[in-house]
Protein backbone atom coordinates (compact mmCIF):
# COMPACT_ATOMS: atom_id res chain seq x y z
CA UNK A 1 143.42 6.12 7.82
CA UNK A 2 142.28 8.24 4.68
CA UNK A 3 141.31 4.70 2.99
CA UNK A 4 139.52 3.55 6.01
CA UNK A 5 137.35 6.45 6.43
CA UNK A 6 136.31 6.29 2.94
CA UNK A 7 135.64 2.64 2.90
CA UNK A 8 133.66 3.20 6.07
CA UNK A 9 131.78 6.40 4.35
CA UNK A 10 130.84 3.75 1.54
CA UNK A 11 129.38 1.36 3.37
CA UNK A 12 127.56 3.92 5.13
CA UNK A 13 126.13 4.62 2.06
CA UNK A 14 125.42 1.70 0.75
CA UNK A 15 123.17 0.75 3.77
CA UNK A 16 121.00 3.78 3.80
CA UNK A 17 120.65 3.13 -0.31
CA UNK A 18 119.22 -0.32 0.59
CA UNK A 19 117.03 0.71 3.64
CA UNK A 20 115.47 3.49 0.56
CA UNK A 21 115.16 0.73 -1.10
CA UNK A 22 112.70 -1.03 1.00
CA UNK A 23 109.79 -1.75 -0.66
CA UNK A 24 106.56 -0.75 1.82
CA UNK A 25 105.44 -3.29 3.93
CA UNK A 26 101.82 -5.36 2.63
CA UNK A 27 101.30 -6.53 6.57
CA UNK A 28 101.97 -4.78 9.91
CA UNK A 29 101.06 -5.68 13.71
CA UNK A 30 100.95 -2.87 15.99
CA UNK A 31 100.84 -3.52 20.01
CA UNK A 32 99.27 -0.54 22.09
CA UNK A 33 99.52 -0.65 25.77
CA UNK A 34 97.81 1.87 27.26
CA UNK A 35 98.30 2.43 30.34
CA UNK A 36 96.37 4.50 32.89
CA UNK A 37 96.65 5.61 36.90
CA UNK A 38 93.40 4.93 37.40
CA UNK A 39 92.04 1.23 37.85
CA UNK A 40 92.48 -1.41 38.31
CA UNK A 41 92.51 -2.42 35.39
CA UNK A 42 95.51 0.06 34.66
CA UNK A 43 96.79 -1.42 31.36
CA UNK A 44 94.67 -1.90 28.49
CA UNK A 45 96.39 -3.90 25.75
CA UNK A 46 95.45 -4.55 21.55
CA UNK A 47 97.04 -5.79 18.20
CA UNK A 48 95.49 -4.85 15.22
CA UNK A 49 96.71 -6.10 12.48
CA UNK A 50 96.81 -4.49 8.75
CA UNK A 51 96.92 -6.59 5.93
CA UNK A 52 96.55 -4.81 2.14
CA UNK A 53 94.60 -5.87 -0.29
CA UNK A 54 94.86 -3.97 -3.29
CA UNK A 55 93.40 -0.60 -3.02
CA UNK A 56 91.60 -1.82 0.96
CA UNK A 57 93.26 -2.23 4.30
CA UNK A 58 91.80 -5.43 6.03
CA UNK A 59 92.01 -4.23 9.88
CA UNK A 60 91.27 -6.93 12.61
CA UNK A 61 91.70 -5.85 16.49
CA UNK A 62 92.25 -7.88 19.19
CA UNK A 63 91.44 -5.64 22.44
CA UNK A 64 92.69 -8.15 25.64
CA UNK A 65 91.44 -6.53 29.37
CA UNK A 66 92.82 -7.86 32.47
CA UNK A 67 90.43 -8.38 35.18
CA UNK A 68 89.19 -5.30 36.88
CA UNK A 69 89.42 -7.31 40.36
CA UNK A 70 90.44 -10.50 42.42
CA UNK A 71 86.48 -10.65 42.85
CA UNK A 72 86.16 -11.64 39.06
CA UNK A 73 89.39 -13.12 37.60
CA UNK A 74 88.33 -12.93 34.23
CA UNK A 75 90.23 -11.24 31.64
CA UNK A 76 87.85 -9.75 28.57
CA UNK A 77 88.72 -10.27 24.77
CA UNK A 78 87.21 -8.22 22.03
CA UNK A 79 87.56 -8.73 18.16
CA UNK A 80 86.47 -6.13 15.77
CA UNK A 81 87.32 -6.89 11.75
CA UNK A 82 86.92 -3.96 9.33
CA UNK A 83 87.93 -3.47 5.74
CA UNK A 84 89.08 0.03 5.05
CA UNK A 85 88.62 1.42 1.82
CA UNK A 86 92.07 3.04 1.40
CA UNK A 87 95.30 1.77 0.83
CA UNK A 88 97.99 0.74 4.10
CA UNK A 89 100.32 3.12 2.49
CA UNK A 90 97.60 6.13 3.21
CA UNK A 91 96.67 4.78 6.40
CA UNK A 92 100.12 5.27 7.50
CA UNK A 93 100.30 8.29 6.33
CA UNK A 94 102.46 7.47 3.48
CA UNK A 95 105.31 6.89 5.80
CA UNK A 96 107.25 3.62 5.12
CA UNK A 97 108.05 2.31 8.69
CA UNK A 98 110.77 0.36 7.04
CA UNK A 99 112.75 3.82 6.41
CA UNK A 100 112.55 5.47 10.03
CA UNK A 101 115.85 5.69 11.46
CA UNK A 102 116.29 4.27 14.52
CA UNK A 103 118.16 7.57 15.75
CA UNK A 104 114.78 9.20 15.64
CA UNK A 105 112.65 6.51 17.71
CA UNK A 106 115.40 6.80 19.99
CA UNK A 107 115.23 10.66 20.76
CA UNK A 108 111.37 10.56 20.58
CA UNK A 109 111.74 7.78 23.17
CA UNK A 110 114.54 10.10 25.68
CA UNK A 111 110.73 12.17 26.31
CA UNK A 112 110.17 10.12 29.39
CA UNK A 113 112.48 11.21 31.23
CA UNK A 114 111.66 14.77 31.42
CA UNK A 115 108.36 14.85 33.55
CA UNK A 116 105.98 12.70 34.93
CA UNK A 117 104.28 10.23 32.74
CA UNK A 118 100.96 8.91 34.65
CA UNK A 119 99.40 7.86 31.35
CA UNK A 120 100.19 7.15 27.31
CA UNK A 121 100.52 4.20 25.00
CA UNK A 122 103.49 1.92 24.27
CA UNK A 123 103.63 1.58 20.81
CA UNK A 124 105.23 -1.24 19.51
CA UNK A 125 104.94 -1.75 15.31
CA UNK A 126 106.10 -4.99 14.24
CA UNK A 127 106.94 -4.98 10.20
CA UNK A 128 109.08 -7.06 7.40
CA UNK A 129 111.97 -4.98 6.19
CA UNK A 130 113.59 -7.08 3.84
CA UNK A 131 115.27 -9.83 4.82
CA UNK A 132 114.84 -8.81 8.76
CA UNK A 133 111.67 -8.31 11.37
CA UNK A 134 111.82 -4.53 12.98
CA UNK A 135 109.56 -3.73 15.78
CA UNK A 136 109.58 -0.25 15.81
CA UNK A 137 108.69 1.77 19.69
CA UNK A 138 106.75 4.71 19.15
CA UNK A 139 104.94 5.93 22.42
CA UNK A 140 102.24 8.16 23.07
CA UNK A 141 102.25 10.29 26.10
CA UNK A 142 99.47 11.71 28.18
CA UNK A 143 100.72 15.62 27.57
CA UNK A 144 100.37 14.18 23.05
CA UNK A 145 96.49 12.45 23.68
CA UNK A 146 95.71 15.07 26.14
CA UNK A 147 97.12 18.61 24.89
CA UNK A 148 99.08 18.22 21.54
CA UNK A 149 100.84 21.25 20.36
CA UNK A 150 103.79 22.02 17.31
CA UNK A 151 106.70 20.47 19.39
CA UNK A 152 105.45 17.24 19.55
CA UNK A 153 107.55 14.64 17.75
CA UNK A 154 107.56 13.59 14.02
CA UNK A 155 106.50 10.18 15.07
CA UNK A 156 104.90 10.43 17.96
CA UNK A 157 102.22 12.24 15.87
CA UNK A 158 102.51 9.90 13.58
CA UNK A 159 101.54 7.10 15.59
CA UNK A 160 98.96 9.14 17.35
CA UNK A 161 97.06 9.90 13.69
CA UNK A 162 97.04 6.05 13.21
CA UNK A 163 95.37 5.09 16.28
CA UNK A 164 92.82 8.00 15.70
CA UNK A 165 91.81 6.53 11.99
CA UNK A 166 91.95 2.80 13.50
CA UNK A 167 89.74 3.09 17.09
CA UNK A 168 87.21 5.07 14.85
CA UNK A 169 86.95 2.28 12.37
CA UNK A 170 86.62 -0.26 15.09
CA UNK A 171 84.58 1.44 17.86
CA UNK A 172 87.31 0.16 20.60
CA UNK A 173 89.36 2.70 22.44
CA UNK A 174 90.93 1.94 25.78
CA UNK A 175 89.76 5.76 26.82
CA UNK A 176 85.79 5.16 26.20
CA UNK A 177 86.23 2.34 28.84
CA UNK A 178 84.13 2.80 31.95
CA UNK A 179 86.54 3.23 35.17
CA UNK A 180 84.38 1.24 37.26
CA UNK A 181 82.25 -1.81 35.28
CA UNK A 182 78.33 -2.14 36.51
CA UNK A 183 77.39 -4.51 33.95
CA UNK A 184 77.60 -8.13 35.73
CA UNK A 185 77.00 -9.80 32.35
CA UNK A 186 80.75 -10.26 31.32
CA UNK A 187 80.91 -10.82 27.17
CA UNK A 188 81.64 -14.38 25.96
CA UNK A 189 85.43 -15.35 25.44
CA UNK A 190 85.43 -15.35 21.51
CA UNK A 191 86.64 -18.95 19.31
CA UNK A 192 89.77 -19.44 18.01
CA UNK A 193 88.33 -17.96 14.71
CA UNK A 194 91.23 -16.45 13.05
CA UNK A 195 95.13 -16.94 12.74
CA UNK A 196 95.92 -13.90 14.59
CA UNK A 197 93.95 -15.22 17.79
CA UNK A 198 95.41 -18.38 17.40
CA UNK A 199 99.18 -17.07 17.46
CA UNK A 200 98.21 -14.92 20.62
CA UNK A 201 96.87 -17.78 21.84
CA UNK A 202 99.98 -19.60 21.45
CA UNK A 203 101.92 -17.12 23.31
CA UNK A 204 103.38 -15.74 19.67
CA UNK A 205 103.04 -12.05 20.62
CA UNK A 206 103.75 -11.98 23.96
CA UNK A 207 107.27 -10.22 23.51
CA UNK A 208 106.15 -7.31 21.50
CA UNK A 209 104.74 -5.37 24.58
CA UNK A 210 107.92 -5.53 26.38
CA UNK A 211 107.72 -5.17 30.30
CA UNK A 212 104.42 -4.97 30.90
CA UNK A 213 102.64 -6.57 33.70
CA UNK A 214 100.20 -9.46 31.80
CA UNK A 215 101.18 -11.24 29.17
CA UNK A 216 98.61 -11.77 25.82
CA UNK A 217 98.68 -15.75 25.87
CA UNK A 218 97.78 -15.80 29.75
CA UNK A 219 95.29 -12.83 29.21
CA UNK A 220 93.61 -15.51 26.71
CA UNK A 221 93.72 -18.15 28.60
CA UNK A 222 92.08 -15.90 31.59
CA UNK A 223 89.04 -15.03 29.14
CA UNK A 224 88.46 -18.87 28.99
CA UNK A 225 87.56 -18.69 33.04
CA UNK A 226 83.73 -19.49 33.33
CA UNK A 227 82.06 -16.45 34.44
CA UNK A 228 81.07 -15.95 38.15
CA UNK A 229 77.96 -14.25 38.55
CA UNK A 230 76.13 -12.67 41.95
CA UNK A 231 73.84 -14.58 43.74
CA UNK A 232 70.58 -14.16 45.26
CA UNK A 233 68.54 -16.66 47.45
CA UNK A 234 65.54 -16.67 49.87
CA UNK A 235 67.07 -17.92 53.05
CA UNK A 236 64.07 -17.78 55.25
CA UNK A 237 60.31 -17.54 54.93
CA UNK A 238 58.39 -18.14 57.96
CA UNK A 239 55.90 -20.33 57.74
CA UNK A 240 54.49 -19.98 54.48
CA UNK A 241 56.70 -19.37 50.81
CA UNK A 242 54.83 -17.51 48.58
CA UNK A 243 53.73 -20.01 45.90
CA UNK A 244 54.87 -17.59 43.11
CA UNK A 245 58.07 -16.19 43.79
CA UNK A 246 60.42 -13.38 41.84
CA UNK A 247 63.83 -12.49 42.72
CA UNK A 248 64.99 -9.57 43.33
CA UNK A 249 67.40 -7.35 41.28
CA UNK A 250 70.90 -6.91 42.41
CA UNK A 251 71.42 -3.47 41.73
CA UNK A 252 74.18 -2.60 39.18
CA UNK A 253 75.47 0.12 41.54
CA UNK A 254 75.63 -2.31 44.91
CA UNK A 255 77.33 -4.88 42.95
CA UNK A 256 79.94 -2.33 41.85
CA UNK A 257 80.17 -1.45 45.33
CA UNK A 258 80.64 -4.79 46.56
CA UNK A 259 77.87 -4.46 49.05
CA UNK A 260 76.26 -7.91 49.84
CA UNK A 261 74.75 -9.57 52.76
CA UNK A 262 71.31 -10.24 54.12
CA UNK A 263 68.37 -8.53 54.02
CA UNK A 264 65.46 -9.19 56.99
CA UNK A 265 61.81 -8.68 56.27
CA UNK A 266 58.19 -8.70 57.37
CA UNK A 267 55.37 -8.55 55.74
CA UNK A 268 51.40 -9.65 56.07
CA UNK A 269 49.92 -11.99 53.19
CA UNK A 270 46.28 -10.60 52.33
CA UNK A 271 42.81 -11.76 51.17
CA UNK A 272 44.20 -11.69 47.33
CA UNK A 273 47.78 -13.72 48.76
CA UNK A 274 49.70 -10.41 47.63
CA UNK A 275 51.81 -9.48 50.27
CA UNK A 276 51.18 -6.38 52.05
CA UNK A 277 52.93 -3.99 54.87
CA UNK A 278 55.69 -5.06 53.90
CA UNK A 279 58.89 -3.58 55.82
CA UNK A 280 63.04 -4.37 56.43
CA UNK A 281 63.75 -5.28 59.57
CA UNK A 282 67.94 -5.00 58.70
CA UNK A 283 70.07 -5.50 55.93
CA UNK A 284 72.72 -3.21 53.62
CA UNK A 285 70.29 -0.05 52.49
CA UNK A 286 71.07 -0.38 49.49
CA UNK A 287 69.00 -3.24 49.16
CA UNK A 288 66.00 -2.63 50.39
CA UNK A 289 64.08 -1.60 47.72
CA UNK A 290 64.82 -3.56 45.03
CA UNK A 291 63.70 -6.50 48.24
CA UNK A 292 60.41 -4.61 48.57
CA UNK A 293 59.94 -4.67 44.76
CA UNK A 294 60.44 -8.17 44.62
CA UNK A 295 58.21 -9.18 47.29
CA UNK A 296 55.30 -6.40 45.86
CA UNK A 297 55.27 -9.70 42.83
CA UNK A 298 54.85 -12.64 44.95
CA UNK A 299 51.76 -14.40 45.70
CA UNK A 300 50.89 -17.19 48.31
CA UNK A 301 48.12 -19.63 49.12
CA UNK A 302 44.61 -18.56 48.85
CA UNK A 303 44.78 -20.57 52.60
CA UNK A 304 47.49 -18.46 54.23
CA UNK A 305 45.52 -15.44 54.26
CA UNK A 306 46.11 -13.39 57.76
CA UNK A 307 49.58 -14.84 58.31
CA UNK A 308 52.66 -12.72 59.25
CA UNK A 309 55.87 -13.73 57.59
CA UNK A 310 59.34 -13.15 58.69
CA UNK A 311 61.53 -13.58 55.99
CA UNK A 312 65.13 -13.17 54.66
CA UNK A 313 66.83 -13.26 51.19
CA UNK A 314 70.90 -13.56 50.74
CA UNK A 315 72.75 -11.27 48.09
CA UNK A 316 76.23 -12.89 47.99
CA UNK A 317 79.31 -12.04 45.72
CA UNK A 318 80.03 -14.86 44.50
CA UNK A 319 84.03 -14.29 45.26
CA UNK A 320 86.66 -15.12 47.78
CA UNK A 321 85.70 -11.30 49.84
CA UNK A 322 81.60 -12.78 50.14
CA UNK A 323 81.09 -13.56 53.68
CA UNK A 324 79.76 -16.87 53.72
């Protein structure tokens, strides 16, 4: 027994000798998921990934957003490439990931279960220790983003000081996001420009987030979607059109509100073939003025002069919930 427990002690040891041993890592991926009880979208998901190079930390961010709605199934892919002028060993805080002990991530990680959690990060850091890959877990909880104090964990603080340095360097943090998205414009899905989109692309990372509900590669492949864009038509204009004619604007605020349908007007076309009294007979409120604005810019034959006109103009969705 006495030779077993010192042959055991030894190798004991000899293991934590090697794991000091580790040199610090020259690349590192770290996954975020963070999640939020307000959406949808409720999970915001990036990789950045640090690369040294010499005395600079080359930093490229992949931000991947599911789509906010069945409306618009389009996921939304940023890319943001910096190059840090300090080392990866002080942007880490000169903390070798290689040498946490696992014991540690574990106890930081028992957190969850005292409480409710309705927001936070999963933290996943993927790094080369020697001869082995280590992802390393490392959450962020709402009470450490929202009210840090002294008790909060070695790591978890850690972690936390990380993201800090890396969403200032590359403008993106899942907090600044708007809840609700007015902009109709989505961004274009970016080219398979770099090695790191390529391998999320190719489904390579889509382990590292662990259960999560979307997965990076289909995310990707979601962002390829063509964009669908709101609609608006003139349906009816009785019996003249106007021979110049200018849409109206869908108004960010209606299309965020998924309001859509038909507007009714009537209007008089005078001596100069502007339009004039022009009223709504029906339609959604909130689109009647941007309708009267549109028609105040249209003109019509120098002939029709004296006509009424009943008219009506369409603002559709351009999804499966647009009455058709």
């Amino acid at each position: 027994m006495a030779l077993g427990s010192v042959l055991l002690f030894g190798d004991i040891c000899a293991a934590q000798k090697d794991n000091n041993q580790i040199k610090s890592p020259t690349e590192i991926v770290i996954a975020r998921d963070s999640f939020i009880d307000v959406g949808p979208p409720f999970n915001y998901y990036d990789l950045t990934f640090l690369r040294s190079q010499a005395e600079n930390t080359d930093v490229e961010r992949i931000s991947l957003t599911p789509p906010a709605d069945a409306c618009y199934p389009r996921a939304e892919i940023e890319v943001a490439h910096v190059l840090l002028k300090e080392p990866l060993s002080d942007l880490l805080e000169n903390v070798n990931p290689c040498r946490i002990s696992e014991k540690a991530l574990k106890a930081e990680l028992k957190r969850r279960n005292k409480g409710l959690v309705f927001s936070g990060m999963n933290v996943s850091i993927q790094v080369q220790c020697g001869a082995r890959m280590r992802v390393i877990r490392a959450d962020i909880l709402d009470r450490d983003i929202f009210d840090e104090h002294p008790r909060t964990p070695q790591y978890t603080s850690w972690s936390r000081t990380i993201f800090e340095k890396l969403d200032k360097a590359t403008g993106q943090s899942p907090w600044d996001k708007p809840v609700f998205a007015v902009d109709a414009t989505p961004p274009a899905a970016p080219t398979l420009q770099s090695s790191a989109l390529q391998a999320i692309a190719d489904g390579k990372f889509d382990e590292i987030f662990g259960d999560v509900p979307d997965r990076p590669s289909g995310l990707y492949r979601l962002a390829q979607n063509p964009p669908r864009q709101p609609f608006i038509e003139m349906t009816k204009s009785d019996p003249v059109r106007p021979t110049i004619y200018v849409d109206p604007i869908f108004p960010p605020i209606a299309k965020a509100a998924r309001v859509h349908g038909n507007v009714d007007f009537h209007m008089v076309i005078g001596s100069d073939g502007a339009a004039k009294d022009a009223a709504i007979d029906s339609g959604p409120k909130m689109l009647w003025q941007t309708t009267l604005d549109a028609i105040a810019k249209w003109k019509f034959a120098a002939d029709d002069s004296g006509k009424a006109v009943q008219g009506s103009i369409r603002f559709g969705l351009n999804c499966s919930s647009d009455a058709k």
